[in-house]
Protein backbone atom coordinates (compact mmCIF):
# COMPACT_ATOMS: atom_id res chain seq x y z
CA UNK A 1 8.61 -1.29 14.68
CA UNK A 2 7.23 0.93 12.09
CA UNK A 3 3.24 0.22 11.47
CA UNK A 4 1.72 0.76 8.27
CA UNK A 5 -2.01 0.84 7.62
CA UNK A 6 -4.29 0.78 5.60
CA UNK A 7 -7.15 3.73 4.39
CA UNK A 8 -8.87 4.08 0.94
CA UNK A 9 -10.09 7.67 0.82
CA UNK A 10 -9.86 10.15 -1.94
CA UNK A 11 -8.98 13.78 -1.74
CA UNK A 12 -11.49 15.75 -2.40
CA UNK A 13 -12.64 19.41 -2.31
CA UNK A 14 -15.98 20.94 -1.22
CA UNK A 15 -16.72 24.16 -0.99
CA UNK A 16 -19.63 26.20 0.66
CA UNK A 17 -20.69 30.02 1.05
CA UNK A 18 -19.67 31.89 4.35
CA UNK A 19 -18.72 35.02 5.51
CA UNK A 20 -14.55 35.01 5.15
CA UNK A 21 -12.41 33.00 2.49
CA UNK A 22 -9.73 30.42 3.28
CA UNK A 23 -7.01 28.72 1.02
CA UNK A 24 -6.36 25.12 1.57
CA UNK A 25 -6.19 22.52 2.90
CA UNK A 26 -2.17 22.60 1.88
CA UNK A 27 0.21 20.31 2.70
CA UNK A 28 3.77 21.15 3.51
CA UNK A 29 7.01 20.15 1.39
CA UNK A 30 9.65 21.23 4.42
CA UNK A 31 9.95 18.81 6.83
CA UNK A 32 12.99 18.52 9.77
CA UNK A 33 13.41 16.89 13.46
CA UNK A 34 15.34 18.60 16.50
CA UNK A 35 15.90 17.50 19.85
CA UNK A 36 16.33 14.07 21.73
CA UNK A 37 13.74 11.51 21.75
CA UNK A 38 12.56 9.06 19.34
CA UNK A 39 13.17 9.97 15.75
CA UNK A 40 10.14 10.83 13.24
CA UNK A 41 10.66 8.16 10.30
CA UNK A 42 9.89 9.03 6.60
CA UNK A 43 8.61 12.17 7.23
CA UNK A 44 7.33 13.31 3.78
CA UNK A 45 4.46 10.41 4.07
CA UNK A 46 2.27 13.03 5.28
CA UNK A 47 1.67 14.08 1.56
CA UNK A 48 -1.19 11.89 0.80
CA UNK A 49 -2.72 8.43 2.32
CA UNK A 50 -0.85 6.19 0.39
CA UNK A 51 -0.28 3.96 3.49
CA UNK A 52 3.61 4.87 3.50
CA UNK A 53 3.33 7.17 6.63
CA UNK A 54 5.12 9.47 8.68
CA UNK A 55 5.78 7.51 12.09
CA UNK A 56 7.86 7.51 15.28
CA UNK A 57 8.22 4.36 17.11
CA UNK A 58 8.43 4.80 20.94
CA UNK A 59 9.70 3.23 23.59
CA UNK A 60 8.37 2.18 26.97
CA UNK A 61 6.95 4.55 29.41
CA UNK A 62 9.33 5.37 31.41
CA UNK A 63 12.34 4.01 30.16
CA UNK A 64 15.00 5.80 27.62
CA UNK A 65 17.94 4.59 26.48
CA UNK A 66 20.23 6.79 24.33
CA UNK A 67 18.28 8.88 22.15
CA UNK A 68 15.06 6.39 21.87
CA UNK A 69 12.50 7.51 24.54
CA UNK A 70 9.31 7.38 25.36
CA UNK A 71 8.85 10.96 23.35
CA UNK A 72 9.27 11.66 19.95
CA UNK A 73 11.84 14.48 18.93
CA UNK A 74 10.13 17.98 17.56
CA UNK A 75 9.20 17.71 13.95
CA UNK A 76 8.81 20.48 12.23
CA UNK A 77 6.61 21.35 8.67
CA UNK A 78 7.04 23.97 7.08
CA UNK A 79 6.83 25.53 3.03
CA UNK A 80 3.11 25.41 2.65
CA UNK A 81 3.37 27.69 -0.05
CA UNK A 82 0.31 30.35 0.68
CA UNK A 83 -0.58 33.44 -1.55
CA UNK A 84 -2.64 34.98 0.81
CA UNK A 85 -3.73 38.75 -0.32
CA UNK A 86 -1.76 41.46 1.36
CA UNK A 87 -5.16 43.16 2.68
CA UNK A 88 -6.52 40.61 3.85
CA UNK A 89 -7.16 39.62 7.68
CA UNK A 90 -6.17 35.98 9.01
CA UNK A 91 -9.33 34.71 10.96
CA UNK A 92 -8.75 31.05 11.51
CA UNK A 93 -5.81 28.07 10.71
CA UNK A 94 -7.34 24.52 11.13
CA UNK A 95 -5.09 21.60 10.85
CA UNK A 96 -6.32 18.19 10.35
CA UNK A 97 -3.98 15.39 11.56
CA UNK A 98 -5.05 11.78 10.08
CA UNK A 99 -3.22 9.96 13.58
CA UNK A 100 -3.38 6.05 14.66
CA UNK A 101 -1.32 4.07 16.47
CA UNK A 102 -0.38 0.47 16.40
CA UNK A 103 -2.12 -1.26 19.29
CA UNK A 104 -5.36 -0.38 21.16
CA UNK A 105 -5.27 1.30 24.24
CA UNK A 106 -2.09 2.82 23.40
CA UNK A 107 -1.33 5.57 25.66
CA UNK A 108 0.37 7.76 23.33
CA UNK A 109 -0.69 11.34 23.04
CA UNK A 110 0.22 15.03 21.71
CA UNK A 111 2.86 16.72 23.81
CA UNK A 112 3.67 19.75 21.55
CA UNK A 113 1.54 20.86 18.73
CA UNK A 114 2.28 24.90 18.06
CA UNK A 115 2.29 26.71 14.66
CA UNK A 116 5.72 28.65 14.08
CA UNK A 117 7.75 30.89 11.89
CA UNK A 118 11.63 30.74 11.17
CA UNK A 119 11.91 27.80 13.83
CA UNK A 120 10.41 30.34 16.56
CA UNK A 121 6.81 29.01 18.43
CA UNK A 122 4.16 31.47 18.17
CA UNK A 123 0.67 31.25 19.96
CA UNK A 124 -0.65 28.94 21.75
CA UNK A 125 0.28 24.93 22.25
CA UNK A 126 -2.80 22.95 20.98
CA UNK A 127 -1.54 19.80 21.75
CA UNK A 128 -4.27 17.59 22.69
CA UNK A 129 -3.88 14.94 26.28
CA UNK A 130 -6.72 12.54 24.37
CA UNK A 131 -5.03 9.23 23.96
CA UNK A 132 -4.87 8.43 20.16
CA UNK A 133 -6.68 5.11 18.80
CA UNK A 134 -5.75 2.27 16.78
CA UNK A 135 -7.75 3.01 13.79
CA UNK A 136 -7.07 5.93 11.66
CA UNK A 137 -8.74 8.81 13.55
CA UNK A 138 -8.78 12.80 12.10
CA UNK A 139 -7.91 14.76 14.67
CA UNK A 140 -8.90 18.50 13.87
CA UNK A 141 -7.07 21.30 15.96
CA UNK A 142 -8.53 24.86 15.11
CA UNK A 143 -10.72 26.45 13.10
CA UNK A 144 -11.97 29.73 10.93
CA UNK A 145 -12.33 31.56 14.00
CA UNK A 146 -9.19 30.32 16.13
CA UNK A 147 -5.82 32.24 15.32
CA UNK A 148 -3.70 30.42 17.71
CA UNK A 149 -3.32 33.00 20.24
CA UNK A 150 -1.14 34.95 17.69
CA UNK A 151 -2.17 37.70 15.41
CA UNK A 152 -1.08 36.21 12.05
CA UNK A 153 -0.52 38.61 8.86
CA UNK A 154 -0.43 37.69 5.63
CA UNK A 155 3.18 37.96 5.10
CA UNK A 156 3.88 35.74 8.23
CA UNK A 157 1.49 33.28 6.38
CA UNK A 158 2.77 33.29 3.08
CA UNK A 159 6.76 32.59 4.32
CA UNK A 160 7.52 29.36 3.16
CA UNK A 161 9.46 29.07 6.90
CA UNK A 162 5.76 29.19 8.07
CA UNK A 163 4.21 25.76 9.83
CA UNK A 164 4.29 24.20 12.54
CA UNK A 165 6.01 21.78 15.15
CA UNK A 166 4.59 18.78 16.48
CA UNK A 167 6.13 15.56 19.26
CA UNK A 168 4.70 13.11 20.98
CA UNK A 169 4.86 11.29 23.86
CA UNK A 170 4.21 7.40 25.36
CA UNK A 171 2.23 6.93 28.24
CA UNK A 172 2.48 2.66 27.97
CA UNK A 173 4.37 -0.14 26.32
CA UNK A 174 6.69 0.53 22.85
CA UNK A 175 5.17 1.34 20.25
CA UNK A 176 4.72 3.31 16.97
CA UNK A 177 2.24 6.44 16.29
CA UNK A 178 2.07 6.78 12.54
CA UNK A 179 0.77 10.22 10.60
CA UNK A 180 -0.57 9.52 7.08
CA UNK A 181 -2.05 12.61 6.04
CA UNK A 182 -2.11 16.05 7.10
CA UNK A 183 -3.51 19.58 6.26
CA UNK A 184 -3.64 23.08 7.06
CA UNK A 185 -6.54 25.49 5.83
CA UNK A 186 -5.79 29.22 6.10
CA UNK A 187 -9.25 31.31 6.74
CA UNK A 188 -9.29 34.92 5.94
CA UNK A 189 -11.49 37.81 5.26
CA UNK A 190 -11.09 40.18 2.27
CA UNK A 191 -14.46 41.59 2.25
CA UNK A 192 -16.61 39.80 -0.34
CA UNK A 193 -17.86 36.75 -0.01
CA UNK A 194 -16.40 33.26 1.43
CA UNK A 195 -15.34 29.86 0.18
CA UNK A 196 -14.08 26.69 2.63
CA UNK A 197 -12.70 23.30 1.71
CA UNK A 198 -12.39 20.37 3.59
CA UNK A 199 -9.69 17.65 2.21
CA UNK A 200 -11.39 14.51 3.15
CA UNK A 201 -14.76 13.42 0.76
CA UNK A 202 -16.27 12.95 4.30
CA UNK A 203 -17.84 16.22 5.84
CA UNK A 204 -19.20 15.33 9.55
CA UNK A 205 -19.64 17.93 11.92
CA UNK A 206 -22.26 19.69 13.90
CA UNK A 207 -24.50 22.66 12.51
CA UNK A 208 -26.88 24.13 15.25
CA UNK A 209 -28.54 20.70 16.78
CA UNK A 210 -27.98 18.23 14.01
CA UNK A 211 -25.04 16.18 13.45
CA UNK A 212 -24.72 15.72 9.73
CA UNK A 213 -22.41 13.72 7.98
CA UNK A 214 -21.95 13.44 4.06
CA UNK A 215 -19.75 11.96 1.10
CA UNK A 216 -20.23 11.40 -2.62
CA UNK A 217 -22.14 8.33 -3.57
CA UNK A 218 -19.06 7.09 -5.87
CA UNK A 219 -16.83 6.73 -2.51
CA UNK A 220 -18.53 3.06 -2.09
CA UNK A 221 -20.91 1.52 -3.80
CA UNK A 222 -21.99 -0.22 -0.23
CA UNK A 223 -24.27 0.30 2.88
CA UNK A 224 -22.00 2.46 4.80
CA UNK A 225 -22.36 2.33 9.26
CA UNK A 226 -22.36 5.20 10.90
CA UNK A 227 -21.23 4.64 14.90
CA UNK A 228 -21.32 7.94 17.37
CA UNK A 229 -20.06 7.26 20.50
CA UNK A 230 -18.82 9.21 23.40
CA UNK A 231 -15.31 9.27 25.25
CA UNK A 232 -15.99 7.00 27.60
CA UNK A 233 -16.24 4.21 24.60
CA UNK A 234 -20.66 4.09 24.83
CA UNK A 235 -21.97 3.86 21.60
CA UNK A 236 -24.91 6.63 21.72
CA UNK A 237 -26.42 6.30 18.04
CA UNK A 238 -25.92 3.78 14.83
CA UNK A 239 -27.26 4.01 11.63
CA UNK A 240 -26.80 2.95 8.01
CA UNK A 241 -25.97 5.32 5.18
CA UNK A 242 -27.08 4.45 1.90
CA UNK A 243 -26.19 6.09 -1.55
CA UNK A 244 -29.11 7.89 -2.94
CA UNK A 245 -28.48 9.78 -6.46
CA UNK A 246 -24.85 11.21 -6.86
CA UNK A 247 -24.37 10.96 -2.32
CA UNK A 248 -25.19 10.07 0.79
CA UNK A 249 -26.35 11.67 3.23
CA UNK A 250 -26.95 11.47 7.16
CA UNK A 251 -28.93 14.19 9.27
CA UNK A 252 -29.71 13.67 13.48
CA UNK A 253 -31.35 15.44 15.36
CA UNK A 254 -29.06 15.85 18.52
CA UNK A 255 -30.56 18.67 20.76
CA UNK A 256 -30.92 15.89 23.31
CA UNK A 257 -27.37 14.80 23.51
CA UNK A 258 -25.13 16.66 26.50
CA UNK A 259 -22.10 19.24 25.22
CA UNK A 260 -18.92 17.27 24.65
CA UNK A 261 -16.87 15.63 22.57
CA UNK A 262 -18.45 12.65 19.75
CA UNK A 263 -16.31 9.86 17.99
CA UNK A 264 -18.03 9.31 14.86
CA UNK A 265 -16.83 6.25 13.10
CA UNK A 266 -16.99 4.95 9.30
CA UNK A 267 -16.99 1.95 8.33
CA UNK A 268 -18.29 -0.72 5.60
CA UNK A 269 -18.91 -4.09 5.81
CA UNK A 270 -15.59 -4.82 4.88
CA UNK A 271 -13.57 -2.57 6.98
CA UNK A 272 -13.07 -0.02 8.95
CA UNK A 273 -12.92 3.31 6.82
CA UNK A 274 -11.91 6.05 9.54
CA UNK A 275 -12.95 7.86 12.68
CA UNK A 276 -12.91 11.36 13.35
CA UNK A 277 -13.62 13.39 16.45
CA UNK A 278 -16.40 16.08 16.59
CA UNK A 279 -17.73 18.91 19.23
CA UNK A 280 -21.15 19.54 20.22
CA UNK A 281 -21.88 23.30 21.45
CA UNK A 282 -25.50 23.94 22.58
């Protein structure tokens, strides 16, 4: 029952001036499964978004039979390959998880998601109870400032044994959750000045009380909709994003809008480009 889909985005680096540095977004080369459950399929997919993903195919809520369940087993990424300094101090690991699954209102969810050395769990689970959605959604866990509950060194970062493990699990009727991209950004501090990258040519996010989102004009040569709604499915604001010089550009005033969690979504006239979920913070 695997589910392919379909995404044309490009990966592209951005960088802007901070107070720390990170390296990334990297994307592993080690990939394995333990446990019982469903089996992760064709693991390496997560490379790039080439619409050959990594998926598990799950089976109905509550029923198992053998070794196919309504979980996943634990897959596990590792060998990101970091050359962190030896001085430095690890301030943040973000990982950005490009998730859909194959039917809407799918009921299938994180059940694990913990970074790891050597096969051992370290920190704290970030695994997320938000059902997923049927069109290809970035799901960012982390950030520059969150270390996972773990005091991370250098030399824990740069083992190629370094990653994380990740499973799933099926709340409704069988299906498959597919994985076509994903990322982890290292943030550290060194003492002299900062860089940050994001792997997607879309930036959206929050800074003070505007939502901004942004994208170089060559990604489409189209109007492009912008759709914010909240959790509940209400669509709060719409508006149309046209290329102006070499981008486009979107800024909102949002110091109205209540704390919470935003699903911005992209799309063209055409199709449906991607989603991605965003926190507001007063």
């Amino acid at each position: 029952m695997k589910k392919l889909f379909a995404l044309s985005l490009l990966t592209i680096a951005f960088a802007f001036n901070g107070l720390g540095q990170s390296t990334g977004p990297v994307v592993p080369s080690g990939y394995a499964t333990s446990g019982t459950g469903a089996s992760w399929g064709n693991l390496s997919g997560i490379q790039s978004v080439d619409n050959n993903p990594a998926y598990a195919d799950l089976a109905q809520y509550p029923t198992c039979n053998n070794f196919l369940c309504y979980h996943s087993n634990l897959a596990s990424f590792t060998n990101f390959v970091y050359a962190i300094p030896t001085t430095a101090i690890i301030t943040g690991i973000k990982l950005d998880i490009l998730q859909r699954v194959n039917s809407p209102n799918g009921g299938i969810h994180d059940s694990i998601l913990v970074l790891a050395l050597n096969g051992s769990p370290l920190g704290i689970d970030r695994a997320s109870a938000l059902n997923w959605y049927d069109t290809p959604t970035i799901q960012t866990y982390g950030d520059s400032t969150d270390t996972w509950g773990y005091a991370w060194t250098p030399a824990e970062v740069n083992d190629p044994n370094f990653g994380f493990q990740y499973m799933l699990t099926n709340t409704s009727y069988d299906q498959a959750a597919s994985v076509d991209q994903l990322s982890m950004t290292v943030y550290y501090d060194i003492g002299n000045g900062i860089t940050s990258q994001t792997s997607s040519p879309w930036q959206i996010g929050f800074r003070g009380n505007e939502m901004y989102v942004k994208a170089p004009a060559s990604i489409k040569n189209e109007p492009i909709q912008i759709s914010v709604s909240n959790l509940s499915g209400q669509i709060i604001y719409q508006s149309e994003l046209l290329p102006v010089a070499d981008r486009m550009e979107l800024k909102k005033d949002v110091s109205e809008w209540s704390n919470g969690i935003y699903l911005v979504s992209v799309s063209s006239a055409n199709e449906n480009l991607f989603q991605q979920k965003i926190t507001f913070v007063k």
